[in-house]
N, C-alpha and C. Protein backbone atom coordinates (compact mmCIF):
# COMPACT_ATOMS: atom_id res chain seq x y z
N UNK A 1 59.76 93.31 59.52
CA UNK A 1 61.16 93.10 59.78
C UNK A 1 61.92 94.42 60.02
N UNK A 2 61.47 95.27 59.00
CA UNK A 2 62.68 96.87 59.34
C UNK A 2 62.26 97.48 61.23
N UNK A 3 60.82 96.84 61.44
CA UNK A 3 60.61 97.39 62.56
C UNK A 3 61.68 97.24 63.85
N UNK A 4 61.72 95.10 63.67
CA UNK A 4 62.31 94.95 64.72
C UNK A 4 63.94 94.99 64.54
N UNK A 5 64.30 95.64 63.73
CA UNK A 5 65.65 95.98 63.03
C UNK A 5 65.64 97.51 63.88
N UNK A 6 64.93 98.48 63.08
CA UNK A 6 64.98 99.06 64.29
C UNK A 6 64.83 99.27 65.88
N UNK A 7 64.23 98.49 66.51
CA UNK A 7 64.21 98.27 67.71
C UNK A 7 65.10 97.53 68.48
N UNK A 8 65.85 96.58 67.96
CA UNK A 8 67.05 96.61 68.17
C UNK A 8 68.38 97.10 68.38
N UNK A 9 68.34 98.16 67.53
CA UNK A 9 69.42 98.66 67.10
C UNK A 9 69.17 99.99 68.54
N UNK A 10 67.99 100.45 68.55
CA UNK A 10 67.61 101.36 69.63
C UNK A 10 68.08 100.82 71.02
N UNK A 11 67.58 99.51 71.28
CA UNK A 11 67.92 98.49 72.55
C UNK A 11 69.16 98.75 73.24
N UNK A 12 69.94 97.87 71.80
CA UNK A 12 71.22 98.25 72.05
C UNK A 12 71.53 99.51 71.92
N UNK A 13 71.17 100.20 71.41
CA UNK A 13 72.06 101.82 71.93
C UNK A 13 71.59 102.27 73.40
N UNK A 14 70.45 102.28 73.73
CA UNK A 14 70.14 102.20 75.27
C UNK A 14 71.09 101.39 76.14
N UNK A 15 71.20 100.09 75.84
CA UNK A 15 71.91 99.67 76.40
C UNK A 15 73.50 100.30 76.73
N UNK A 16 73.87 100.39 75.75
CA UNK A 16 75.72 100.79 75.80
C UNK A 16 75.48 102.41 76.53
N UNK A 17 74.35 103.07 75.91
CA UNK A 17 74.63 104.54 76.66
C UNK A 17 74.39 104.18 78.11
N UNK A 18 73.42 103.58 78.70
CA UNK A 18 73.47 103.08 80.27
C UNK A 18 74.80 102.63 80.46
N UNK A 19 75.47 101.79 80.03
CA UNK A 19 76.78 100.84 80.54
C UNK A 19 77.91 102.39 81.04
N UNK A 20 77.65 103.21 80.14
CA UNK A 20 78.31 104.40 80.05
C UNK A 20 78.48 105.10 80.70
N UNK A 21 76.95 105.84 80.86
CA UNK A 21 76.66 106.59 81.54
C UNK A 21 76.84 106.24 83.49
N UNK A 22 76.85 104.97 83.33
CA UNK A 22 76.83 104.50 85.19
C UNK A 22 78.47 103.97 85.49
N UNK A 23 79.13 103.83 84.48
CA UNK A 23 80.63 103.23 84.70
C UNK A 23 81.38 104.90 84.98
N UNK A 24 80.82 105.72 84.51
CA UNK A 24 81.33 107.16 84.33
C UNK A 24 80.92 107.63 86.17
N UNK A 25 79.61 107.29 86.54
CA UNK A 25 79.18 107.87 87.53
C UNK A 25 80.04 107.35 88.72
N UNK A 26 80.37 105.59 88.59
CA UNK A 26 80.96 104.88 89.86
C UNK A 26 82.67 105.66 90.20
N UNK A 27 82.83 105.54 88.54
CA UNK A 27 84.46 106.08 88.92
C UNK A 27 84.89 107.29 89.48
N UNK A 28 84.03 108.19 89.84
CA UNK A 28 84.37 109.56 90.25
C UNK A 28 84.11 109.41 92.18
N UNK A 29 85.73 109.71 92.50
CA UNK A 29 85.44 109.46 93.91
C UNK A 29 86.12 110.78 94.62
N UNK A 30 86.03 110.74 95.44
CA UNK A 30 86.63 112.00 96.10
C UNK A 30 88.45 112.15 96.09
N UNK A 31 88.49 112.69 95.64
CA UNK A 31 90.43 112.96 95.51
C UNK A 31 90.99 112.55 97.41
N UNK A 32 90.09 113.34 98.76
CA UNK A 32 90.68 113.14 99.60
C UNK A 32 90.89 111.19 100.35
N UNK A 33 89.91 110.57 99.46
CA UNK A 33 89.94 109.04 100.01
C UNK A 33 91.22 108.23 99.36
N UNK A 34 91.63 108.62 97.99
CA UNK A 34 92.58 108.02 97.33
C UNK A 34 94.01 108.32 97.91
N UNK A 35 94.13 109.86 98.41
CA UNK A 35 95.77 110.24 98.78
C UNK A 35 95.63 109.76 100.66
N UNK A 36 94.90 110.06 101.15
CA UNK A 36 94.82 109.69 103.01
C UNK A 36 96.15 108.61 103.11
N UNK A 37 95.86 107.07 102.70
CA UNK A 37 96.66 106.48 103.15
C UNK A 37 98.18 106.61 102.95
N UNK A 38 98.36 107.38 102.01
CA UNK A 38 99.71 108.19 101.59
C UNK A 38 100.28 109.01 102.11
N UNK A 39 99.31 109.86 102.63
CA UNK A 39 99.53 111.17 103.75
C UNK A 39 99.80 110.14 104.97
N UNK A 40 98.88 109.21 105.77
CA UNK A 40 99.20 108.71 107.02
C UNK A 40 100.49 107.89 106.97
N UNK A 41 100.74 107.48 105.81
CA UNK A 41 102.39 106.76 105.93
C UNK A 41 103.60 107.14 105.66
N UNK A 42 103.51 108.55 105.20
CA UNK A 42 104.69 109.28 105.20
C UNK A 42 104.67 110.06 106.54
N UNK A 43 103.55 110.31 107.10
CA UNK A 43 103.54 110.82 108.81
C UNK A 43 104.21 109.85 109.55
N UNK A 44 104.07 108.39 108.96
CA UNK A 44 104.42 107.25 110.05
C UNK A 44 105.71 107.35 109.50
N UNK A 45 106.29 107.32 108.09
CA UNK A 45 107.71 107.50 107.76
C UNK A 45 108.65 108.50 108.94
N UNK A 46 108.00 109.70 108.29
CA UNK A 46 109.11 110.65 109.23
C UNK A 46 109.22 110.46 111.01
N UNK A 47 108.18 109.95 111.57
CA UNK A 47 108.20 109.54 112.75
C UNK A 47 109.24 108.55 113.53
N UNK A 48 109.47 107.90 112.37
CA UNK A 48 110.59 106.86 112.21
C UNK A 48 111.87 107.65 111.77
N UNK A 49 111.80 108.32 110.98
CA UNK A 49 113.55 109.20 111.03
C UNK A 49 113.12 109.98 111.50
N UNK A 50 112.76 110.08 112.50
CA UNK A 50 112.90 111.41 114.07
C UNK A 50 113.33 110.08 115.16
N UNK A 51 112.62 109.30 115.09
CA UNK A 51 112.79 108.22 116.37
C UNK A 51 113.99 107.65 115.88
N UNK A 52 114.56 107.30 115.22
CA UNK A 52 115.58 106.80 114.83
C UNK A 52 116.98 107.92 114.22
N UNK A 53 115.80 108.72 114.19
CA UNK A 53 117.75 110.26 114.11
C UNK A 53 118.22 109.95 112.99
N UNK A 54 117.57 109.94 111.57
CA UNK A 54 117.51 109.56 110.61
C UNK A 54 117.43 110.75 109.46
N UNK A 55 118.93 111.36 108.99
CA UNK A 55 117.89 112.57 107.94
C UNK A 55 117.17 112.26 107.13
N UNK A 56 116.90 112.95 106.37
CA UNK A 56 115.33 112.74 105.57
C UNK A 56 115.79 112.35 103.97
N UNK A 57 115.35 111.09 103.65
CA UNK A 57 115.34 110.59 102.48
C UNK A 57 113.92 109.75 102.04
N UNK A 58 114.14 109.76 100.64
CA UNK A 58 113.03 109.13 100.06
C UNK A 58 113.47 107.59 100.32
N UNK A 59 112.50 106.78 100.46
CA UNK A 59 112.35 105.65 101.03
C UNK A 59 113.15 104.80 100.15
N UNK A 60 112.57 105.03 98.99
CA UNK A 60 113.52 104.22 97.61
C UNK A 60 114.82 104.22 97.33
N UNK A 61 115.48 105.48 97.98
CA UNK A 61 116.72 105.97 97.62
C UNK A 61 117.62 105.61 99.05
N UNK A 62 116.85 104.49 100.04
CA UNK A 62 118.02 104.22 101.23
C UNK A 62 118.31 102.87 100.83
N UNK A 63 119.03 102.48 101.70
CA UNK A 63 119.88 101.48 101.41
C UNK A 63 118.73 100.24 101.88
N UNK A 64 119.01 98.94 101.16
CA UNK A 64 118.35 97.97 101.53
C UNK A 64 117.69 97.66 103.36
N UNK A 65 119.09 97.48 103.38
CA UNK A 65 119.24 97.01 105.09
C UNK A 65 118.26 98.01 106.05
N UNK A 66 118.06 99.20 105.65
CA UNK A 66 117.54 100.32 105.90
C UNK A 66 116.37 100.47 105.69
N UNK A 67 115.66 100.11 104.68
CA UNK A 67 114.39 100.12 104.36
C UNK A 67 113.66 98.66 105.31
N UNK A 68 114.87 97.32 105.29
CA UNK A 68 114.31 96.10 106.13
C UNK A 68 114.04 96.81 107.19
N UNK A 69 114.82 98.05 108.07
CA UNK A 69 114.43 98.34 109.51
C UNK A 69 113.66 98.82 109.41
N UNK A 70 112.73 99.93 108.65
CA UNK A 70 111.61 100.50 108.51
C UNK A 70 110.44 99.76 108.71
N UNK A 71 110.84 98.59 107.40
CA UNK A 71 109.68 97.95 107.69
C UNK A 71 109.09 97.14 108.85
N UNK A 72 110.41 96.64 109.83
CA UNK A 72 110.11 95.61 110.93
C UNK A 72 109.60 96.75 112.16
N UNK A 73 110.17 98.11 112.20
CA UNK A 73 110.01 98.92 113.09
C UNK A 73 108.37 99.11 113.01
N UNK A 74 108.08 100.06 111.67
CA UNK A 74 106.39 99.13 111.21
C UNK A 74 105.58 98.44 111.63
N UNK A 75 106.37 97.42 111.41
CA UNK A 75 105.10 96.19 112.08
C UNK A 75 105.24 96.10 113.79
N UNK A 76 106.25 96.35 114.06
CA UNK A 76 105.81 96.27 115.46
C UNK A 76 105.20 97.57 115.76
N UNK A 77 105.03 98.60 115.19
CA UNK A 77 104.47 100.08 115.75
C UNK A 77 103.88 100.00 114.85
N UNK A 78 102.92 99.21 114.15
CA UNK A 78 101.58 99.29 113.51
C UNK A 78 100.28 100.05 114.54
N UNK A 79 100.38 99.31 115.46
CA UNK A 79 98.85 99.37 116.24
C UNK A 79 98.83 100.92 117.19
N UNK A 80 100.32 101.47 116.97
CA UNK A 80 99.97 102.05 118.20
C UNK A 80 100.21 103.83 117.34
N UNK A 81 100.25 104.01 115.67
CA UNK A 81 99.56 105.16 115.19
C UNK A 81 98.38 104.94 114.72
């Protein structure tokens, strides 16, 4: 009995150090894949207050009605940045 007491107890510690050791490995990704789409939509932002003669504000800080034009301008000039 102490045997398979110990061999268990080993199992499971194999086990959890694997769960560990590979949840540690998946999460590490390259810093440049996470910020890109952030960088390409503040390029598409300011493109839009240049085309629209717009000074420069943070998106959050314009007025409703203002942010609706952003976004419809957007979708129709999705395909073509």
């Amino acid at each position: 009995m102490p045997f398979l007491r110990k061999s268990c107890l080993c199992l499971l510690g194999a086990a959890l150090a694997t769960s560990v050791l590979t949840t540690g490995c998946q999460s590490s990704q390259p810093a440049q894949n996470t910020s890109q789409p952030a960088q390409d939509e503040n390029a598409i932002y300011n493109k839009w207050e240049a085309e629209t003669h717009r000074a420069h504000k943070e998106m959050n800080q314009r007025p409703p009605e203002e942010q609706k034009e952003y976004n419809d301008w957007h979708q129709q000039h999705r395909d073509t940045h």
